[in-house]
C-alpha atoms as a PDB file:
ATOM      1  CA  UNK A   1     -11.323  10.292   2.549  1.00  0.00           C
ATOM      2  CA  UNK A   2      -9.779  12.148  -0.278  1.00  0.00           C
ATOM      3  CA  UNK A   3      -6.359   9.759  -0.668  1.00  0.00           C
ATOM      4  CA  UNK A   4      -6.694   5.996   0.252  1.00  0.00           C
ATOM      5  CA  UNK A   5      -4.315   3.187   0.064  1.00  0.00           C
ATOM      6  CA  UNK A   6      -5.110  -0.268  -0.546  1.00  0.00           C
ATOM      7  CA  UNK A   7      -1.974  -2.558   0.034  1.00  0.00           C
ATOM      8  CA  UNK A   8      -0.714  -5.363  -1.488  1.00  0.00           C
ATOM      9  CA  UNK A   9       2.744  -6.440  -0.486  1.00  0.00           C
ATOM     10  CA  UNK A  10       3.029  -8.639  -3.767  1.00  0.00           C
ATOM     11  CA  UNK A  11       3.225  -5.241  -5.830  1.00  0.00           C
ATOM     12  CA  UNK A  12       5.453  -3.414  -3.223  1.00  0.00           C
ATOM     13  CA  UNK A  13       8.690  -3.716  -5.401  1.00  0.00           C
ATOM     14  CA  UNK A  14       9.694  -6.344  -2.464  1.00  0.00           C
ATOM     15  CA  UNK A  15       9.024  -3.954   0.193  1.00  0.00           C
ATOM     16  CA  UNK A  16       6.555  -4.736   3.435  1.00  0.00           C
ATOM     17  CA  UNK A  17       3.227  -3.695   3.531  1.00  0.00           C
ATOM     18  CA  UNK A  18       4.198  -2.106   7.139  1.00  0.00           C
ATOM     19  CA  UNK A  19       7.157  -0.123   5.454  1.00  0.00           C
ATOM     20  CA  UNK A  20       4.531   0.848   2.185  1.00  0.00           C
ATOM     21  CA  UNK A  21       2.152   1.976   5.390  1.00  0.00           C
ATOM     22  CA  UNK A  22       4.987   3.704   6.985  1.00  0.00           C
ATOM     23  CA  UNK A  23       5.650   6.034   3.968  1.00  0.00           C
ATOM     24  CA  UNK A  24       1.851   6.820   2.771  1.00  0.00           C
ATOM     25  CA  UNK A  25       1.428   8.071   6.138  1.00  0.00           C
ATOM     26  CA  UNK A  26       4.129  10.179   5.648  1.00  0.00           C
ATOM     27  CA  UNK A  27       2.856  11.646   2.878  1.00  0.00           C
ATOM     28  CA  UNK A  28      -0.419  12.296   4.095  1.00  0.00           C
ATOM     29  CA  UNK A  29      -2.512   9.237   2.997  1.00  0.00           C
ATOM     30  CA  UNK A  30      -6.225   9.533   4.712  1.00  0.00           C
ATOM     31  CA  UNK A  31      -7.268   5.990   4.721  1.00  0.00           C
ATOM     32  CA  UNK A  32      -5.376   2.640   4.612  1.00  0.00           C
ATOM     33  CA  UNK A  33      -7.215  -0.289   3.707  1.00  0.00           C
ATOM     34  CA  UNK A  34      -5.776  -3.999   3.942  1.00  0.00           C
ATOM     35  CA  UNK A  35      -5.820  -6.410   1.160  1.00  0.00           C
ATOM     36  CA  UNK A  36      -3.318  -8.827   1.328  1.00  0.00           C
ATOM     37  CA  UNK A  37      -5.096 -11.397  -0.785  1.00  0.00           C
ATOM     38  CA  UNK A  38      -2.706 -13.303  -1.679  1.00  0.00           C
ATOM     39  CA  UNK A  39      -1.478 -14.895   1.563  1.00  0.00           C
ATOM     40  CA  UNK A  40      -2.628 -16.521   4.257  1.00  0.00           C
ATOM     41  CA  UNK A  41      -5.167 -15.481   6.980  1.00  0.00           C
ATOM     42  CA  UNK A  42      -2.669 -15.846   9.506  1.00  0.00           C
ATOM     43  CA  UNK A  43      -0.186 -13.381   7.805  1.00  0.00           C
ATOM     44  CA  UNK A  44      -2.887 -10.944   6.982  1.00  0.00           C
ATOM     45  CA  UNK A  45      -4.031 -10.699  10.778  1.00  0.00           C
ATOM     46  CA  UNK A  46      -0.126 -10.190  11.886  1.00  0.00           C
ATOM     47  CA  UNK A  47       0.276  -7.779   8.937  1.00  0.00           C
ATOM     48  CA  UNK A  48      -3.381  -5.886  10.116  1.00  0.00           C
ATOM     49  CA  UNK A  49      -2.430  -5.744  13.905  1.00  0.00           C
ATOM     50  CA  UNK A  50       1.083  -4.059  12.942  1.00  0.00           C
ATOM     51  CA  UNK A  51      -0.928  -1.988  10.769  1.00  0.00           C
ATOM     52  CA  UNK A  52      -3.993  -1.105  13.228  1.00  0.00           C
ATOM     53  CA  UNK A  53      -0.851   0.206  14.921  1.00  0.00           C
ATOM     54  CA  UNK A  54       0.439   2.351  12.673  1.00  0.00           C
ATOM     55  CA  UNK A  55      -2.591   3.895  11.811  1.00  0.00           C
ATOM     56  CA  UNK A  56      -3.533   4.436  15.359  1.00  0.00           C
ATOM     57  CA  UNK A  57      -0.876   6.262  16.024  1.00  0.00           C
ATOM     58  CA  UNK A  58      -0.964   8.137  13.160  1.00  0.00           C
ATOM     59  CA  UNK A  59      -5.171   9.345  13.256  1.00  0.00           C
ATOM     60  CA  UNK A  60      -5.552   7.173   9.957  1.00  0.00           C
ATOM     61  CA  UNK A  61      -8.830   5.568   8.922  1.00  0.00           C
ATOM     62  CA  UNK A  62      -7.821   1.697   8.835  1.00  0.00           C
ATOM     63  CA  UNK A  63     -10.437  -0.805   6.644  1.00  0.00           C
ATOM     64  CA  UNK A  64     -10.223  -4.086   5.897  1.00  0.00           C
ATOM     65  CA  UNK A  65     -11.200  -5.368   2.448  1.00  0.00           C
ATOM     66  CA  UNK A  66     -13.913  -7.888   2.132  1.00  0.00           C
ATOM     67  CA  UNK A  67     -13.322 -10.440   5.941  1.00  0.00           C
ATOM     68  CA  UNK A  68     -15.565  -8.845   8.293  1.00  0.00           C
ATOM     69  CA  UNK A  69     -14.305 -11.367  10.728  1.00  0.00           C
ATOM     70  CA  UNK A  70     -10.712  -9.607  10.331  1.00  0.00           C
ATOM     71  CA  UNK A  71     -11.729  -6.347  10.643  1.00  0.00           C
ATOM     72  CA  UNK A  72     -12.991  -7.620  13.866  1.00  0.00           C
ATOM     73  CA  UNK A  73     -10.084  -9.436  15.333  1.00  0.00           C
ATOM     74  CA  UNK A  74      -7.449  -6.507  14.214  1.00  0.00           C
ATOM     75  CA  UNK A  75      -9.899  -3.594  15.425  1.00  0.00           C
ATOM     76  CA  UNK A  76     -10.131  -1.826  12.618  1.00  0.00           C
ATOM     77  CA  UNK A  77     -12.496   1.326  11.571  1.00  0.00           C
ATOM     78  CA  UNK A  78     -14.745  -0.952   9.668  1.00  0.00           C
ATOM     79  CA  UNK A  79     -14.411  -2.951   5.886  1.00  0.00           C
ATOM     80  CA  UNK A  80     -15.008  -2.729   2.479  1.00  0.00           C
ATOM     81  CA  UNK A  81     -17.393  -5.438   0.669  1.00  0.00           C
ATOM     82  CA  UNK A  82     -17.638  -6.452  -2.767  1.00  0.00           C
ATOM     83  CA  UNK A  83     -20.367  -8.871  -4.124  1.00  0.00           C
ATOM     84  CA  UNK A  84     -19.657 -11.610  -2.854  1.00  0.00           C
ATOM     85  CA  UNK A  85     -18.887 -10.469   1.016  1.00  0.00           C
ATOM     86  CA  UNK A  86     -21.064 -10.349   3.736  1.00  0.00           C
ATOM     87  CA  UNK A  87     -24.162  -7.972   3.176  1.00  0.00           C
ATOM     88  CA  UNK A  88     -23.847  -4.838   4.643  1.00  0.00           C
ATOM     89  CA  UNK A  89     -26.232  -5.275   7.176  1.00  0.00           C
ATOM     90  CA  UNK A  90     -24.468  -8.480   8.729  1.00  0.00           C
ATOM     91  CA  UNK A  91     -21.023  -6.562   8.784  1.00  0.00           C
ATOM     92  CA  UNK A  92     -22.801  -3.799  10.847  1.00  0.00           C
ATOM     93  CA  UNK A  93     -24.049  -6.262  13.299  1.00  0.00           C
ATOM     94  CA  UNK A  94     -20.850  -7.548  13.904  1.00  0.00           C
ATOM     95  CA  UNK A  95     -19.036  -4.240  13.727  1.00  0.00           C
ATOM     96  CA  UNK A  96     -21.192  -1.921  15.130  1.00  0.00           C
ATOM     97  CA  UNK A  97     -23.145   1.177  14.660  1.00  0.00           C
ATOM     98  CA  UNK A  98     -19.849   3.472  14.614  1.00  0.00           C
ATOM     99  CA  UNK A  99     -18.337   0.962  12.102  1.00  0.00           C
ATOM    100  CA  UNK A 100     -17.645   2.211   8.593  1.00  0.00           C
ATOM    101  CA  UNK A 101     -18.427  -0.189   5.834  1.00  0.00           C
ATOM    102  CA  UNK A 102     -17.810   0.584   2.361  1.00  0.00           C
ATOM    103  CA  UNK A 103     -19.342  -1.234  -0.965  1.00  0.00           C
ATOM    104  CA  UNK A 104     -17.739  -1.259  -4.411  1.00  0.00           C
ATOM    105  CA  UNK A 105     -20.308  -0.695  -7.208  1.00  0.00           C
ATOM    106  CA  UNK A 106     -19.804   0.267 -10.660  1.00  0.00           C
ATOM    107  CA  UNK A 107     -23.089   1.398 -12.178  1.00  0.00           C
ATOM    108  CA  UNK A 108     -25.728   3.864 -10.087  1.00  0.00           C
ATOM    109  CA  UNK A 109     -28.312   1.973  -9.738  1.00  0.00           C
ATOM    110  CA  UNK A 110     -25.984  -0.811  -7.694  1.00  0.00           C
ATOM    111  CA  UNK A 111     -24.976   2.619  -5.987  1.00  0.00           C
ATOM    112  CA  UNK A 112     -28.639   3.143  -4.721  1.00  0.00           C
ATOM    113  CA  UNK A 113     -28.814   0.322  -3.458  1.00  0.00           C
ATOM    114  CA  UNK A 114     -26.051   0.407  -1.585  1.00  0.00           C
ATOM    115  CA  UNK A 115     -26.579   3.324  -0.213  1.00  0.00           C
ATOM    116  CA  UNK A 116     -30.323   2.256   0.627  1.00  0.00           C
ATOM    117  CA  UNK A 117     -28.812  -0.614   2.422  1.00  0.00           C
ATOM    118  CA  UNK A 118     -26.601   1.223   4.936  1.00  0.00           C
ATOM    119  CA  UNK A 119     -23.347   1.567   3.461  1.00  0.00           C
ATOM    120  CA  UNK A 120     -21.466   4.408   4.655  1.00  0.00           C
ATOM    121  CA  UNK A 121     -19.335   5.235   1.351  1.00  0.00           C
ATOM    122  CA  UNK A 122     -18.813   3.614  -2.302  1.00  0.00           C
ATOM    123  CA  UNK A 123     -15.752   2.537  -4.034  1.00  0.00           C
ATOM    124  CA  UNK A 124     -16.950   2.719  -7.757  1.00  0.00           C
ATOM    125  CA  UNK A 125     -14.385   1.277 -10.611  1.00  0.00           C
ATOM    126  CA  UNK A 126     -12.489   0.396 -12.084  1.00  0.00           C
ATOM    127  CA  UNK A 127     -12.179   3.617 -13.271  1.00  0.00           C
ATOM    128  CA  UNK A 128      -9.125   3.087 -15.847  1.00  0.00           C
ATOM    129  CA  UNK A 129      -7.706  -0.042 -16.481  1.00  0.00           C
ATOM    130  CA  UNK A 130      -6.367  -2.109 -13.591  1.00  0.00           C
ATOM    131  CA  UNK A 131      -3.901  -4.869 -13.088  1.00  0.00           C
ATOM    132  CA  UNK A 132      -4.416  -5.387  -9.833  1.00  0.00           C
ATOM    133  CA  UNK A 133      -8.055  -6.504  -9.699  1.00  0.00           C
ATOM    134  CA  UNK A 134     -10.339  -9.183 -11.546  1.00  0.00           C
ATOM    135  CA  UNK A 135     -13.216  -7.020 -12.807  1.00  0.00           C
ATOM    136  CA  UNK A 136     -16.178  -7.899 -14.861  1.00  0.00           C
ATOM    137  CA  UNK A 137     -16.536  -6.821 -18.460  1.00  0.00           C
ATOM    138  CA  UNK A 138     -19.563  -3.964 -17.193  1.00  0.00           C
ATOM    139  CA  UNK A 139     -16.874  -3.042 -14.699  1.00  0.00           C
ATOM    140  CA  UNK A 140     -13.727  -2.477 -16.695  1.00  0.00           C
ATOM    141  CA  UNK A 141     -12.603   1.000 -16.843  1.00  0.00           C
ATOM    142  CA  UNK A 142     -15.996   2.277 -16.351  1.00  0.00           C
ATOM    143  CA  UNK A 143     -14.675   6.022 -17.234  1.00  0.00           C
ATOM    144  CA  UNK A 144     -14.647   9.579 -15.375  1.00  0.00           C
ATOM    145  CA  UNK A 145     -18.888   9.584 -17.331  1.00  0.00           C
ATOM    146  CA  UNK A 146     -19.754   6.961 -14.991  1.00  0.00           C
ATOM    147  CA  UNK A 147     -18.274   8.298 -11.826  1.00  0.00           C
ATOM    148  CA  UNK A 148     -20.221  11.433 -12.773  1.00  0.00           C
ATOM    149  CA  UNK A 149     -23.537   9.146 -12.899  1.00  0.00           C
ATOM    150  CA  UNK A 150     -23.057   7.568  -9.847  1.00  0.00           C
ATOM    151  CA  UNK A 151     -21.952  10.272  -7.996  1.00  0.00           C
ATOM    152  CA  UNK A 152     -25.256  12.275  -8.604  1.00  0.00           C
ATOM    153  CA  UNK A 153     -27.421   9.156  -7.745  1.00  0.00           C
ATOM    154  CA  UNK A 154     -26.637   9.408  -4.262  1.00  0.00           C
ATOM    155  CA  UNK A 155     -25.587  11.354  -1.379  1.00  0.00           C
ATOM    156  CA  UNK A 156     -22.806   9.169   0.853  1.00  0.00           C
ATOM    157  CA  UNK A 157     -19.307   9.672  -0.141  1.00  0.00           C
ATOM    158  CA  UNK A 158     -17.767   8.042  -3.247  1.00  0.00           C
ATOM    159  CA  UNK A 159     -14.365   6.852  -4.019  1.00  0.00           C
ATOM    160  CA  UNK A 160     -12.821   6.112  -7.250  1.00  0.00           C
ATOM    161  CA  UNK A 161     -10.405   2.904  -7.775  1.00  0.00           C
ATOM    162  CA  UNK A 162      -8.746   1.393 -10.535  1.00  0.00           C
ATOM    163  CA  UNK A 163      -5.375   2.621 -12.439  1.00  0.00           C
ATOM    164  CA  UNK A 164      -5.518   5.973 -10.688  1.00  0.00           C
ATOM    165  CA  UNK A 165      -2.569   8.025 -10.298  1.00  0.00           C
ATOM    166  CA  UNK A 166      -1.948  11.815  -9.806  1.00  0.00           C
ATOM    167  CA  UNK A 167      -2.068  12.788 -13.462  1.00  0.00           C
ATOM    168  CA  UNK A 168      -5.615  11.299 -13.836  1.00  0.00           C
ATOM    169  CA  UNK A 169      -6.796  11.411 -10.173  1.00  0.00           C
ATOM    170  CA  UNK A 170      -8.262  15.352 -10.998  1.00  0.00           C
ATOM    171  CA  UNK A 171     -10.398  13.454 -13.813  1.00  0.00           C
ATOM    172  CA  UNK A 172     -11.731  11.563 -11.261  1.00  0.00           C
ATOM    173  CA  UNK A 173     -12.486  14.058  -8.590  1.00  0.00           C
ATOM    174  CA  UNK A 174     -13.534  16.804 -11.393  1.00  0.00           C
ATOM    175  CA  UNK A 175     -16.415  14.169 -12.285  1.00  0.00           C
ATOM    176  CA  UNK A 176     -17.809  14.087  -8.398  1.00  0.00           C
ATOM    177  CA  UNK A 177     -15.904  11.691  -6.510  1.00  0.00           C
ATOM    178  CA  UNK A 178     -14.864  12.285  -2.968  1.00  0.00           C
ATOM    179  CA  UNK A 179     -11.584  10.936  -3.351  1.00  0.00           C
ATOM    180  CA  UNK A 180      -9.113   8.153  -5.142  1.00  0.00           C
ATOM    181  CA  UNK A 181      -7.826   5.060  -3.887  1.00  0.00           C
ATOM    182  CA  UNK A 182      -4.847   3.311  -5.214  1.00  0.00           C
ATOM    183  CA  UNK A 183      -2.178   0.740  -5.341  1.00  0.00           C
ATOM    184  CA  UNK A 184       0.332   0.249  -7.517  1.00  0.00           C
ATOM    185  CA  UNK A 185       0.406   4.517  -7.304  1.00  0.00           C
ATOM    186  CA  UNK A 186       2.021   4.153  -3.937  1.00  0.00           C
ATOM    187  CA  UNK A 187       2.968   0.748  -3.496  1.00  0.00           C
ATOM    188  CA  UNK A 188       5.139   0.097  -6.890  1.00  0.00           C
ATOM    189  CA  UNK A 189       6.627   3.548  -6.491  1.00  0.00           C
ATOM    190  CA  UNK A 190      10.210   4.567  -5.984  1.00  0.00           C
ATOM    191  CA  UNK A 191       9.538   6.855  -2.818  1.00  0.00           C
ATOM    192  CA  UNK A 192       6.447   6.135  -1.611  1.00  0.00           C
ATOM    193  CA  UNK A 193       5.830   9.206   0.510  1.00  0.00           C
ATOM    194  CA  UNK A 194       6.559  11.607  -2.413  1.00  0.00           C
ATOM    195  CA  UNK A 195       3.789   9.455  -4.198  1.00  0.00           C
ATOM    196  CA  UNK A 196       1.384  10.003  -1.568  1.00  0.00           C
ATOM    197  CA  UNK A 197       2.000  13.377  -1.842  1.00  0.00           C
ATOM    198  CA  UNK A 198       1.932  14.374  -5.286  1.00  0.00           C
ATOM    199  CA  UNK A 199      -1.444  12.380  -5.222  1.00  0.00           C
ATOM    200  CA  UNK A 200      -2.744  14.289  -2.354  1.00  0.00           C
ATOM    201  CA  UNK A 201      -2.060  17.497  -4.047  1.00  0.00           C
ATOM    202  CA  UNK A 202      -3.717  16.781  -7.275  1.00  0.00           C
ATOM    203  CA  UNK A 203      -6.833  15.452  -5.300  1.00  0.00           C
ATOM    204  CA  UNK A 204      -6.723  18.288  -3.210  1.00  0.00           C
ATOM    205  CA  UNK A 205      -6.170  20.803  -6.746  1.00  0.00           C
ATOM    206  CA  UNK A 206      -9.302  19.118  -8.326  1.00  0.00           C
ATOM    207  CA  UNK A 207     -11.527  19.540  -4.985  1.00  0.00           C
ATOM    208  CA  UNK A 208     -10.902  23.617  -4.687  1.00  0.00           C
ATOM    209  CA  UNK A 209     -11.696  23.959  -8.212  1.00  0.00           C
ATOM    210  CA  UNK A 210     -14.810  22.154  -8.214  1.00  0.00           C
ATOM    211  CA  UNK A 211     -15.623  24.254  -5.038  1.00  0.00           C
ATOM    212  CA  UNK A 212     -14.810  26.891  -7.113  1.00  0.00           C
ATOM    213  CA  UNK A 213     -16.669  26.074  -9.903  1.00  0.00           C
ATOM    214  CA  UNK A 214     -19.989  24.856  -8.051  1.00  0.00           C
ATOM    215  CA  UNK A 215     -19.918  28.264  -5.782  1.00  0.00           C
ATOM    216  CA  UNK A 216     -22.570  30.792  -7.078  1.00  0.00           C
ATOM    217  CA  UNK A 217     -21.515  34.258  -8.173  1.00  0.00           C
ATOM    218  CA  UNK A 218     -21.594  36.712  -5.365  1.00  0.00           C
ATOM    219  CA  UNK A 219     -24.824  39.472  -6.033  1.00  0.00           C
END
């Protein structure tokens, strides 16, 4: 789960989500999650079968963000929930056992909890300052400090979100995280796939030296 894309065809510099999809897969994207939230049910499900497809075929984790319901209908790997989705525990009964279900959080004791309550992973933000989300004053560019906090409050996998790109995505995974998701990193971008790529490769520079750096001196 190191590099995730969450779409948004309004911020895809009038490109399709399926075309966006297309290219982070190219570059190497891990996970694609669908947002969509600003049309119509109806055009998210089209847009989520094409892109259940595309993932598919590819071996790429597909989520859908907050309708459980969808996730269900387009097949995908499982959903992300904020506050005021389903519980976690409702989204696994409809889902299933082998469903993943991520929860966004932004301090670590909301991290406990969702981790206490099933959740499989954590998106914590927003990180940096984000356009592309309505946050909450306590969870507006919550920093690389409380990543760090969060991180070391629990043991599932977390993601960070909000105004990531490659030249502060190593922040980000140098504080504990697991790996970035993004938008407008991808999605606004000239060439999508080289996006995808450079952001791979800084995620993937910050994880070897923190492997590095955690690994005890040999006797």
């Amino acid at each position: 789960m190191q590099t995730y894309l969450v779409t948004q065809e309004d911020r895809s510099a009038g490109r399709s989500t399926t075309e966006i999809v297309e290219a982070a897969i190219d570059g190497g994207v891990d996970v694609v999650q669908l947002r969509e939230k600003e049309t119509t049910a109806r055009r998210r499900y089209e847009i989520g079968q094409a892109v259940r497809e595309q993932t598919a075929q590819a071996g790429v984790t597909f989520l859908v963000n907050d309708r459980v319901d969808l996730a269900a209908a387009v097949d995908a790997d499982g959903v992300h929930l904020g506050d005021e989705d389903l519980p976690v525990a409702a989204a696994r009964e409809v889902l299933g056992q082998d469903a993943i279900i991520g929860r966004s959080v932004s301090t670590p004791t909301a991290a406990r909890k969702a981790e206490d309550i099933g959740a499989d992973y954590l998106g914590v933000g927003a990180v940096y300052q984000t356009g592309t989300k309505d946050v909450t004053a306590e969870s507006a560019e919550i920093g690389p400090e409380t990543v760090t906090a969060i991180t070391d409050a629990v043991s599932i996998p977390v993601v960070g979100i909000g105004g990531i790109r490659p030249s502060n995505a190593t922040e980000v995974i140098r504080a504990g995280a697991d790996g970035v998701a993004v938008v407008s990193a991808i999605t606004t971008a000239d060439d999508p796939t080289a996006a995808t790529r450079k952001l791979q490769e800084s995620v993937e520079k910050a994880s070897t030296e923190s492997q590095l750096a955690n690994e005890e001196p040999s006797a």
